[in-house]
Protein backbone atom coordinates (compact mmCIF):
# COMPACT_ATOMS: atom_id res chain seq x y z
CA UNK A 1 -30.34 7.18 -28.79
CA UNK A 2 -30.53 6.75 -24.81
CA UNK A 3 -27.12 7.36 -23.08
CA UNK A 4 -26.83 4.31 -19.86
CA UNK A 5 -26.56 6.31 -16.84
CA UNK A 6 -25.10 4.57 -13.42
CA UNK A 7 -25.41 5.69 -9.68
CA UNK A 8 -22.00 5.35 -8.87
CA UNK A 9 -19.05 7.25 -10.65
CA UNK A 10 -16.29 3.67 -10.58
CA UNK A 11 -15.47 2.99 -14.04
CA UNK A 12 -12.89 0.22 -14.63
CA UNK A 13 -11.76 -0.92 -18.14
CA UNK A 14 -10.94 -4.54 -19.25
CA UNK A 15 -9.80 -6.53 -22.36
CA UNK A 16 -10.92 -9.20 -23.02
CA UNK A 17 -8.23 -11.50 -25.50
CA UNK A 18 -9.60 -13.89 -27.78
CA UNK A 19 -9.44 -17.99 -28.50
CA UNK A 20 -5.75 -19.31 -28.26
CA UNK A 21 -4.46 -16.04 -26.96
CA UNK A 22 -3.38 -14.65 -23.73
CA UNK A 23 -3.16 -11.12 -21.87
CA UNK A 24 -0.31 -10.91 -23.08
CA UNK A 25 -1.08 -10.34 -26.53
CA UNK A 26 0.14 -7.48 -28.80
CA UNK A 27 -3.28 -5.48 -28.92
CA UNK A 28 -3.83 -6.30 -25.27
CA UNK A 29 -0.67 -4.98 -23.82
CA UNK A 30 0.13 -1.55 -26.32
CA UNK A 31 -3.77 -0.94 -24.95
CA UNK A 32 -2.71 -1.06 -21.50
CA UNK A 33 0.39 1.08 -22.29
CA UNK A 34 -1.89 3.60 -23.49
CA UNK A 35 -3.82 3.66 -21.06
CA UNK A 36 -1.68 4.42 -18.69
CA UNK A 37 0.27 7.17 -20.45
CA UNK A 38 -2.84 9.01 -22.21
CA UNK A 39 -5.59 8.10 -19.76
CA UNK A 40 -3.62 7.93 -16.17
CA UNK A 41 -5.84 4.28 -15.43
CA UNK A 42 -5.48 0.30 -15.69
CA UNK A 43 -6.59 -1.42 -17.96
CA UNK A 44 -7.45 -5.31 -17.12
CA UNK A 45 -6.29 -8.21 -18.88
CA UNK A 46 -8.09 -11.27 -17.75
CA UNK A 47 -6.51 -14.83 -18.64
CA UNK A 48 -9.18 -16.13 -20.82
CA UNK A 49 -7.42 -19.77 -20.87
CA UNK A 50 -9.50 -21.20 -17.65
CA UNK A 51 -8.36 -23.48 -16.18
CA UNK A 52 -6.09 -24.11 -18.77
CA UNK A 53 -5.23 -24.24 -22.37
CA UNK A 54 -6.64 -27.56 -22.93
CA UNK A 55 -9.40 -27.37 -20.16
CA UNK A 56 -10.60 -23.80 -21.45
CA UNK A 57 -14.34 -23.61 -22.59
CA UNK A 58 -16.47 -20.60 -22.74
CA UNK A 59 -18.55 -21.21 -19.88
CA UNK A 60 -15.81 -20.88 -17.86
CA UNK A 61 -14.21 -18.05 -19.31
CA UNK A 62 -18.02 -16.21 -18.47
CA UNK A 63 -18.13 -17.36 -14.97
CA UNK A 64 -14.32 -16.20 -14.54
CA UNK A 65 -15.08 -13.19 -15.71
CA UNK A 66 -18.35 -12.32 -14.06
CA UNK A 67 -17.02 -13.15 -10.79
CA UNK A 68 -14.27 -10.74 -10.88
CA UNK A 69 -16.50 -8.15 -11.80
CA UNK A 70 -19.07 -8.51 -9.28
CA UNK A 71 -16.40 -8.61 -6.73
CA UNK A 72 -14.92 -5.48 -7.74
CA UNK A 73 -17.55 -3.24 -6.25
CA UNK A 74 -17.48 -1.62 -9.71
CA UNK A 75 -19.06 -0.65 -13.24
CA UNK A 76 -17.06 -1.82 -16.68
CA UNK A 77 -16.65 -0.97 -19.71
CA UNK A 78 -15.80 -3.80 -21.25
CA UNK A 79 -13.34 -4.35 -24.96
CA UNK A 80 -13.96 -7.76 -26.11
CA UNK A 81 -11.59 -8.68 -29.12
CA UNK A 82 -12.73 -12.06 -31.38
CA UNK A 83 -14.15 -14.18 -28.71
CA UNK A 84 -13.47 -12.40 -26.13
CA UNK A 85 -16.29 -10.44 -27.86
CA UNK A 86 -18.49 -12.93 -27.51
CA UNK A 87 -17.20 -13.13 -23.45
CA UNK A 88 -18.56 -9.84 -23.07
CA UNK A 89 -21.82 -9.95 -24.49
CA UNK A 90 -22.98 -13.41 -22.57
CA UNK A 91 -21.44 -11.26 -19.17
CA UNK A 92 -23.32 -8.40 -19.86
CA UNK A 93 -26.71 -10.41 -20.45
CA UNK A 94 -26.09 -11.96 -16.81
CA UNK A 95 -25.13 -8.35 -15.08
CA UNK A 96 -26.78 -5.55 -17.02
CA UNK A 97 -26.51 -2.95 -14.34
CA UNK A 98 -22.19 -3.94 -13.79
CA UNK A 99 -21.86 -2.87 -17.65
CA UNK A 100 -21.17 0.31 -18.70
CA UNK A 101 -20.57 0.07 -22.50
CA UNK A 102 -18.75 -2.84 -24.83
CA UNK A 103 -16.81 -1.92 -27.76
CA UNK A 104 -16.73 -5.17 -29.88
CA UNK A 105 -13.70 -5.72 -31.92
CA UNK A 106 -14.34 -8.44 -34.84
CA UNK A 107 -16.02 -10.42 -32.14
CA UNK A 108 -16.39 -14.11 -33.12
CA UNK A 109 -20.63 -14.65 -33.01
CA UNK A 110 -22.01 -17.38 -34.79
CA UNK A 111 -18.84 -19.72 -34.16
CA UNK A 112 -20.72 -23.08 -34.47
CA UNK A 113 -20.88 -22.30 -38.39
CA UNK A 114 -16.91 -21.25 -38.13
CA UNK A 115 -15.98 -24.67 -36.29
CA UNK A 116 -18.08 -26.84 -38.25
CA UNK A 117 -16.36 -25.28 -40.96
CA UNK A 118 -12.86 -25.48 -40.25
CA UNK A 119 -12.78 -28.72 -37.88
CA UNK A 120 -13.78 -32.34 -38.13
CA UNK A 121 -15.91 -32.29 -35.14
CA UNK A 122 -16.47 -35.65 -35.60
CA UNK A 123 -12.80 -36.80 -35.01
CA UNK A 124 -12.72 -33.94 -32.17
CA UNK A 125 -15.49 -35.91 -30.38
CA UNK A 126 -14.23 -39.14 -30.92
CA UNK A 127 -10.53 -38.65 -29.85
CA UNK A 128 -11.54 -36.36 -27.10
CA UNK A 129 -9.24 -33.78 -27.98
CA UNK A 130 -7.51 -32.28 -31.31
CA UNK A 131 -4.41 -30.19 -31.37
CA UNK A 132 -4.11 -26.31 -31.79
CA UNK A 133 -1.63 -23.71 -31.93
CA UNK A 134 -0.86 -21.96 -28.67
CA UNK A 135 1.31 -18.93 -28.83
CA UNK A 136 2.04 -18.70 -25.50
CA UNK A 137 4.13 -22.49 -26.12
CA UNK A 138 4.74 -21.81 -29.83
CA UNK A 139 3.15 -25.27 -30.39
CA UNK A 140 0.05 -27.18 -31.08
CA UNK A 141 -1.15 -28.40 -27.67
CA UNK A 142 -4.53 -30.34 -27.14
CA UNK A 143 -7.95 -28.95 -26.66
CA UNK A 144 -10.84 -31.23 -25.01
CA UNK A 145 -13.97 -31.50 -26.57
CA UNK A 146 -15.62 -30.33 -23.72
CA UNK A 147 -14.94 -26.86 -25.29
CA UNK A 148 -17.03 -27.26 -28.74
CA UNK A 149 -20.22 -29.47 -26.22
CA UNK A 150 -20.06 -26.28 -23.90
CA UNK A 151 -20.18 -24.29 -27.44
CA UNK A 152 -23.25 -25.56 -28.59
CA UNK A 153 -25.34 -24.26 -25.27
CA UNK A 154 -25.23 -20.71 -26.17
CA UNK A 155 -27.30 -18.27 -28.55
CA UNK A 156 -25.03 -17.68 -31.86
CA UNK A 157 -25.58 -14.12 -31.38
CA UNK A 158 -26.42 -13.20 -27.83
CA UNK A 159 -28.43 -9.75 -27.56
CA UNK A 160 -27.73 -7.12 -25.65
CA UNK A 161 -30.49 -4.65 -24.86
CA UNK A 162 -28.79 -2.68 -22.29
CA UNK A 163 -25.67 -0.57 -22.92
CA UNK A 164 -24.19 1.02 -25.98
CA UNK A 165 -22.31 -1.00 -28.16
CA UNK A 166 -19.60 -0.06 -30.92
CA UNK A 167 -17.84 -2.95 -33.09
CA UNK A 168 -15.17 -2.60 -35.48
CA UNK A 169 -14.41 -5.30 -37.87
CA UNK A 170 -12.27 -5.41 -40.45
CA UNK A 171 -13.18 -5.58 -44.47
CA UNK A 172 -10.33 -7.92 -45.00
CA UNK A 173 -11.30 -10.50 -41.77
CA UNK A 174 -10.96 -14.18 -43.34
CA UNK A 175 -11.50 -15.64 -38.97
CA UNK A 176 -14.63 -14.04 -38.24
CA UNK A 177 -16.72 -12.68 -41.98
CA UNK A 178 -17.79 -8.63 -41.46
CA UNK A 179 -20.92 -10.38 -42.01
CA UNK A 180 -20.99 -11.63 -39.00
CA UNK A 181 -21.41 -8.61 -37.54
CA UNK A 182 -23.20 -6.63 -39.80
CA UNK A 183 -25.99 -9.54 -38.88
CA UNK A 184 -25.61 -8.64 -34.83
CA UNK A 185 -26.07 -5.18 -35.87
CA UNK A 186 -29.29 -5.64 -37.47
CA UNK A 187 -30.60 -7.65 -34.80
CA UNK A 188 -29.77 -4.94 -32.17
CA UNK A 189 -31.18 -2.37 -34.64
CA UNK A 190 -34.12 -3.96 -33.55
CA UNK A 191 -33.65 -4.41 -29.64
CA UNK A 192 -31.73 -2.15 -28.21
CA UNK A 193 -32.30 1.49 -27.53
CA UNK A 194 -29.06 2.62 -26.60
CA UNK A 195 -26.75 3.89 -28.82
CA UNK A 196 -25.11 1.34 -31.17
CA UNK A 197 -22.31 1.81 -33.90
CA UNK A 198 -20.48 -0.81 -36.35
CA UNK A 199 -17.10 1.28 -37.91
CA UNK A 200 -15.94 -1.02 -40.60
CA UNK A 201 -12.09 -0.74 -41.67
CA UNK A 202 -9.90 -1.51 -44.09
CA UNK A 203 -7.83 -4.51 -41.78
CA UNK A 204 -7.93 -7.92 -41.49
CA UNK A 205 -9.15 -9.98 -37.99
CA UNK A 206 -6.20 -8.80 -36.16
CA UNK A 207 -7.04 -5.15 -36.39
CA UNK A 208 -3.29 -4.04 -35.60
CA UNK A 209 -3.42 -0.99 -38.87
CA UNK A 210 -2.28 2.22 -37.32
CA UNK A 211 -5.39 3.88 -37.82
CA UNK A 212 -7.24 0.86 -36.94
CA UNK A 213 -5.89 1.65 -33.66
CA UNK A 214 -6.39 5.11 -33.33
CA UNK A 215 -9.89 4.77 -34.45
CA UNK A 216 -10.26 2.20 -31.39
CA UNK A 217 -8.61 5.23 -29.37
CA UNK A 218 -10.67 7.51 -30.30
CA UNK A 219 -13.99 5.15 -29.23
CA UNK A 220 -12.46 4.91 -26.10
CA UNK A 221 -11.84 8.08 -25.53
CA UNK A 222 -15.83 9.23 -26.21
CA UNK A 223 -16.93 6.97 -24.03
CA UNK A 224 -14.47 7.73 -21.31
CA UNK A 225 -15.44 11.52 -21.44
């Protein structure tokens, strides 16, 4: 399949966390060590939680995002883990030609389903709020509303047509179902005509296995070349 060629050589790499977690996060920060030791560059970690915990929604976490990356003067490759995932592929349908490559890691599509699932959205609405674990605190802290409204105004699974995209999603993920993404996969099939590859391991949501790791190593490393 077509390789995404760019006029400028200025690639910069990000991670992008997922819901309720922070750039601080285990994956996020032993990336960024490696990084720097094997690969001599930064690695970004953007604070999903805009403007805050409770005030967070995804529309701001996009616009956030997308701002820094325009101002950079640069091209990205972009690792999106859960719903930061999902981040990446609603930035890359807004700036196609600022995105190198994503590599997808159990990223949280279809989430309506999920939160409908797991929530009474009903009580959510009504009380304006309900409570969820934040790790940076170690405690349940509120979430608005807003957050599931703002939700509900994007595609489940939002195509992109216009880099190469690798996911890998654990076998074992009881957040986000491998289904999940073995559906986006089958809808890019269709779409996109750069190259696109789903590794599925034997993990569970967090994908912290050893070789779970290297194998994400490795990805970045052939794209990198």
């Amino acid at each position: 399949m077509a390789n995404k060629s760019f006029a400028t050589t200025t690639l910069r790499y990000a991670y992008l966390h997922g819901f309720a977690s922070s750039p601080l996060a285990t994956k996020g920060v032993q990336l960024r060590q490696w990084f720097q030791d094997e690969l001599n560059i930064s690695l970004d970690l953007p604070d999903l939680n805009i403007p805050s915990f409770r005030k967070q929604c995804l529309s701001k976490m996009v616009d956030h995002v997308e701002k820094n990356i325009i101002e950079s003067n640069s091209i990205w490759f972009l690792i999106g883990s859960s719903f930061g995932g999902l981040v990446s592929t609603l930035i890359t349908q807004r700036q196609p030609k600022l995105i190198h490559s994503l590599l997808l890691l159990a990223p949280a599509f279809n989430p309506i389903q999920r939160w409908t699932s797991k929530v009474n959205i009903e009580q959510w609405k009504n009380n304006g709020f309900m409570n969820h674990f934040n790790p940076m605190t170690q405690c349940d802290e509120p979430i608005d509303y807003e957050f599931f409204h703002d939700l509900q105004t994007y595609a489940s699974y939002p195509i992109v047509t216009t880099c190469p995209i690798t996911i890998i999603h654990g076998l074992h993920d009881d957040v986000v179902p491998i289904e999940t993404s073995r559906e986006y996969m089958q809808k890019l099939r269709l779409l996109n005509k750069y190259s696109i590859l789903m590794i599925e391991v034997d993990d569970d949501h967090h994908l912290r296995k050893k070789e779970t790791l290297d194998i994400i190593k490795k990805m970045i490393l052939d794209y990198h070349k």
